[in-house]
Protein backbone atom coordinates (compact mmCIF):
# COMPACT_ATOMS: atom_id res chain seq x y z
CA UNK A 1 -5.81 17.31 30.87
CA UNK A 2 -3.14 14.57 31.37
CA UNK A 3 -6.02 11.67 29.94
CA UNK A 4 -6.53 13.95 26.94
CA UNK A 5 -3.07 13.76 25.52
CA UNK A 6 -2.62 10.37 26.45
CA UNK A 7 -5.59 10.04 24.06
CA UNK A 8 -4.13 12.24 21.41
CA UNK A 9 -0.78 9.77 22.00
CA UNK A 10 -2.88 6.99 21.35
CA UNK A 11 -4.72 8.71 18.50
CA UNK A 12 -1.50 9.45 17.09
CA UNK A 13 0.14 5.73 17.19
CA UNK A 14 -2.80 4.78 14.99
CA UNK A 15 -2.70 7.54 12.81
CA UNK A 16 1.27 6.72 12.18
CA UNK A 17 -0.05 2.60 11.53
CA UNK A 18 -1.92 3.96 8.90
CA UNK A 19 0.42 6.43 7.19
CA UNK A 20 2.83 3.38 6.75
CA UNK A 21 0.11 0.80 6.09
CA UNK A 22 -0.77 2.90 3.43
CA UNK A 23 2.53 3.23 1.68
CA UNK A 24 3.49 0.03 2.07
CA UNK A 25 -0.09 -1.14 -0.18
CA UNK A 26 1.15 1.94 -2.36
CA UNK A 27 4.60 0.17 -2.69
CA UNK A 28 2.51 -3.22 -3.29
CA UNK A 29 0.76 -1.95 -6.08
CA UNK A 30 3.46 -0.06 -8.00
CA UNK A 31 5.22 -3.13 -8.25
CA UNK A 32 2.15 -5.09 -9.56
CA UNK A 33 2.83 -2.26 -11.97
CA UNK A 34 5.72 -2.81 -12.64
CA UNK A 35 5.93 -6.27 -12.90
CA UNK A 36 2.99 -6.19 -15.72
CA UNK A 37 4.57 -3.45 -18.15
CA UNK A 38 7.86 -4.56 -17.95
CA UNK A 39 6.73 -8.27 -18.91
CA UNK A 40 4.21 -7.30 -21.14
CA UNK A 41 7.13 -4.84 -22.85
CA UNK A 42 9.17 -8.14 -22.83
CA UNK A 43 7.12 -10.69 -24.35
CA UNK A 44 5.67 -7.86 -26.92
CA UNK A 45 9.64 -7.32 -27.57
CA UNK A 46 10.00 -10.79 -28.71
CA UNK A 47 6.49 -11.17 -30.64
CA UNK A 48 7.27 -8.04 -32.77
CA UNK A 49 11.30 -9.49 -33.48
CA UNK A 50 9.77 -13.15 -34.11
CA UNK A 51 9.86 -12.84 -37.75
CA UNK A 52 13.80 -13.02 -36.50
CA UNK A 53 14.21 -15.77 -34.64
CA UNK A 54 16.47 -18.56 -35.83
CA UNK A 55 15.08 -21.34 -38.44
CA UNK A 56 14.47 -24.37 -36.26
CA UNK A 57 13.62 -27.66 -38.16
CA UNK A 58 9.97 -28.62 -37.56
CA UNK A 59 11.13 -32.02 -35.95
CA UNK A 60 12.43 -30.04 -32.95
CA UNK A 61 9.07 -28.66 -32.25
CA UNK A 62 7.82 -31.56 -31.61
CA UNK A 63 9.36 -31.89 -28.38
CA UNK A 64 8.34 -28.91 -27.08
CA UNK A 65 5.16 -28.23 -24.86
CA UNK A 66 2.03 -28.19 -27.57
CA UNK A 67 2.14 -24.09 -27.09
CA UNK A 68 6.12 -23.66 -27.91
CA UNK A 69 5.29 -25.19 -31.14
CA UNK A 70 6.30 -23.29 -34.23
CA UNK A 71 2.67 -22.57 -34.93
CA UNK A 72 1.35 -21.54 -31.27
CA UNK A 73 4.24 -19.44 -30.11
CA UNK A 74 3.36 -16.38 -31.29
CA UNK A 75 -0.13 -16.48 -30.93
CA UNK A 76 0.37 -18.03 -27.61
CA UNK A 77 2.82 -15.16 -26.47
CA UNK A 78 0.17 -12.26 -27.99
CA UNK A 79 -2.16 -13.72 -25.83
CA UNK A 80 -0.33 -13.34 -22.37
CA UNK A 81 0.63 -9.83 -23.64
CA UNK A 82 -3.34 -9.16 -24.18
CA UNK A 83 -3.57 -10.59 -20.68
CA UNK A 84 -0.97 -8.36 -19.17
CA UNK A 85 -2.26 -5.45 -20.96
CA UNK A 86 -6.44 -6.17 -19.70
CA UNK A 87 -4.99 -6.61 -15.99
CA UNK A 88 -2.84 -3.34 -16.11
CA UNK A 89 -6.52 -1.49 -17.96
CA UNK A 90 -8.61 -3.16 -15.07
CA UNK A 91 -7.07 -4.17 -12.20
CA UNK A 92 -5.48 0.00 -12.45
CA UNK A 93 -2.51 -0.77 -10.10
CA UNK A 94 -1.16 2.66 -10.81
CA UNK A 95 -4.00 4.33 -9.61
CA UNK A 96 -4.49 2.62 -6.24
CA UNK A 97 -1.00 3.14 -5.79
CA UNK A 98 -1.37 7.14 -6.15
CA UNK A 99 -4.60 6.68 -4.04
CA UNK A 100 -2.70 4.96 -1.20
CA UNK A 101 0.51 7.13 -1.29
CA UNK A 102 -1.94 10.36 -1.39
CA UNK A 103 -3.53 8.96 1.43
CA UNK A 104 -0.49 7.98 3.55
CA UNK A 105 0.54 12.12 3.13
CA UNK A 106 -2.91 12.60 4.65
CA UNK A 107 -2.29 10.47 7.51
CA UNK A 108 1.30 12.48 7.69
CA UNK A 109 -0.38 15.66 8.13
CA UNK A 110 -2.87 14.48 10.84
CA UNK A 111 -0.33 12.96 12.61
CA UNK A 112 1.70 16.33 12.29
CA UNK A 113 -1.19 18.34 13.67
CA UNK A 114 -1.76 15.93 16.54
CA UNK A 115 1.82 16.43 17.61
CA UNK A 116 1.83 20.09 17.59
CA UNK A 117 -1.74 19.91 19.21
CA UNK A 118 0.48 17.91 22.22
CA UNK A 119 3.08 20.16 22.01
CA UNK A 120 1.40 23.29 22.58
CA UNK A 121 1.70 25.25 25.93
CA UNK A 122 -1.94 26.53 25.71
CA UNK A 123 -4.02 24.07 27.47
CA UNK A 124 -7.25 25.75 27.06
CA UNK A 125 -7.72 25.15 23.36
CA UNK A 126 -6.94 21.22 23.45
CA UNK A 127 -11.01 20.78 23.03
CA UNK A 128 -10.90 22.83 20.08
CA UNK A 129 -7.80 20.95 19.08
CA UNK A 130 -9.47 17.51 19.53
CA UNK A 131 -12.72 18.48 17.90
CA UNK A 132 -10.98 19.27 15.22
CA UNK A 133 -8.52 16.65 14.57
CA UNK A 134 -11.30 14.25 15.16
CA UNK A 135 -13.82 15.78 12.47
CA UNK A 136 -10.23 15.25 9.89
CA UNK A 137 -9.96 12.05 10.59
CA UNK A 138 -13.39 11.24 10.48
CA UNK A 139 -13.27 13.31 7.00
CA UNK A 140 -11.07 10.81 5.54
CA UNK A 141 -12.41 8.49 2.68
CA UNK A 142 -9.90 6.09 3.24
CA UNK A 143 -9.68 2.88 1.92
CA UNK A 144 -8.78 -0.88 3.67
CA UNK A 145 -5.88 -1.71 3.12
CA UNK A 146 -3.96 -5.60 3.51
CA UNK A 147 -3.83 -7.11 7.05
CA UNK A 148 -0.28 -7.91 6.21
CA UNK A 149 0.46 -3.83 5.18
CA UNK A 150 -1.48 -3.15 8.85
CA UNK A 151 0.79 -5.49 10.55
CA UNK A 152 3.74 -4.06 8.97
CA UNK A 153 2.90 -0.35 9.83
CA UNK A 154 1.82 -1.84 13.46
CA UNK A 155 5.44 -3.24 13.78
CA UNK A 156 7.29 -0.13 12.33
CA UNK A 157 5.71 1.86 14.40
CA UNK A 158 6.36 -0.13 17.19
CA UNK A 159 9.46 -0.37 16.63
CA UNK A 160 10.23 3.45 17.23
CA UNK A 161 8.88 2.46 20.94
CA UNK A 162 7.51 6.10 21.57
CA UNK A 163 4.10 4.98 21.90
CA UNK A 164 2.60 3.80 24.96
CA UNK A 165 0.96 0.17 24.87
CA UNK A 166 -2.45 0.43 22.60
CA UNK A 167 -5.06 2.13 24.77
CA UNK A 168 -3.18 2.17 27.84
CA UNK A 169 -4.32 5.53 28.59
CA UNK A 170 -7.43 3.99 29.88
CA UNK A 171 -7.47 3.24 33.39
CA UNK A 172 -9.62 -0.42 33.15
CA UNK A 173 -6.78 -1.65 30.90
CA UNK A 174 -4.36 -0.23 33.27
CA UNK A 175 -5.86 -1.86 35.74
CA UNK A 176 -6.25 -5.42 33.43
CA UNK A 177 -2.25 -4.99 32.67
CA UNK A 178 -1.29 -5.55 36.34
């Protein structure tokens, strides 16, 4: 009984890695989001108030970069706002940051139901209990996320140090520790 929860412990520490490795790629790609609409919005700003922009004599152009030139500038600048605009239809960063979030609350639950699953006094349902949080988590169509978001969760969650050491419930890396 005592190696089961120590599973379900261990089951639960990488459960919790991947509830925050999940939000922090959902954080990732809202501000990839972000970032693209509100320069987009900014350069399309200052396209569409051009016609407004203060006379400067030809001869000062000419020290500019070849694209600051009178004559390129505002094609130049619709161009990196078509840019921004086919990256945001594309690349969907909004999307695949609901995806990720949604799937970080799944991760919650899990993690939820583990914990009351090693909480409960009844120990003759923890088969049922495993079964069944194992056929969830196996349910999941999850998606990769970044090494670097993995690492992250790894270290948040480490840092609440209420998990034993990764698979330390198993008595050959027990034994390897010492």
């Amino acid at each position: 009984m005592e190696e089961k929860k120590k599973m379900l412990l261990d089951w639960m520490r990488k459960v919790h890695q991947l509830e925050y490795a999940h939000c922090y790629q959902s954080i990732f790609y809202s501000k990839v989001e972000k970032f693209i609409g509100i320069s987009a919005f900014v350069i399309s700003t200052l396209v569409a108030f051009s016609y407004r922009f203060p006379d400067v004599e030809n001869e000062s152009f000419n020290n500019f970069f070849f694209f600051l030139k009178k004559e390129y500038l505002i094609p130049f600048l619709s161009f990196v706002v078509a840019i921004f605009t086919g990256l945001q239809t594309f690349l969907k960063p909004n999307e695949k940051a609901e995806v990720h979030r949604k799937l970080g609350l799944d991760y919650e639950k899990l993690r939820h139901t583990i914990e009351t699953t090693l909480t409960k006094s009844d120990p003759s349902t923890i088969d049922d209990e495993i079964k069944k949080i194992d056929e969830d988590w196996k349910s999941f169509n999850t998606l990769y996320v970044r090494t670097k978001y993995f690492k992250e969760g790894k270290n948040k969650v480490k840092s609440f140090k209420k998990y034993p050491e990764e698979l330390g419930f198993l008595p050959t890396i027990e034994a390897e520790r010492k």
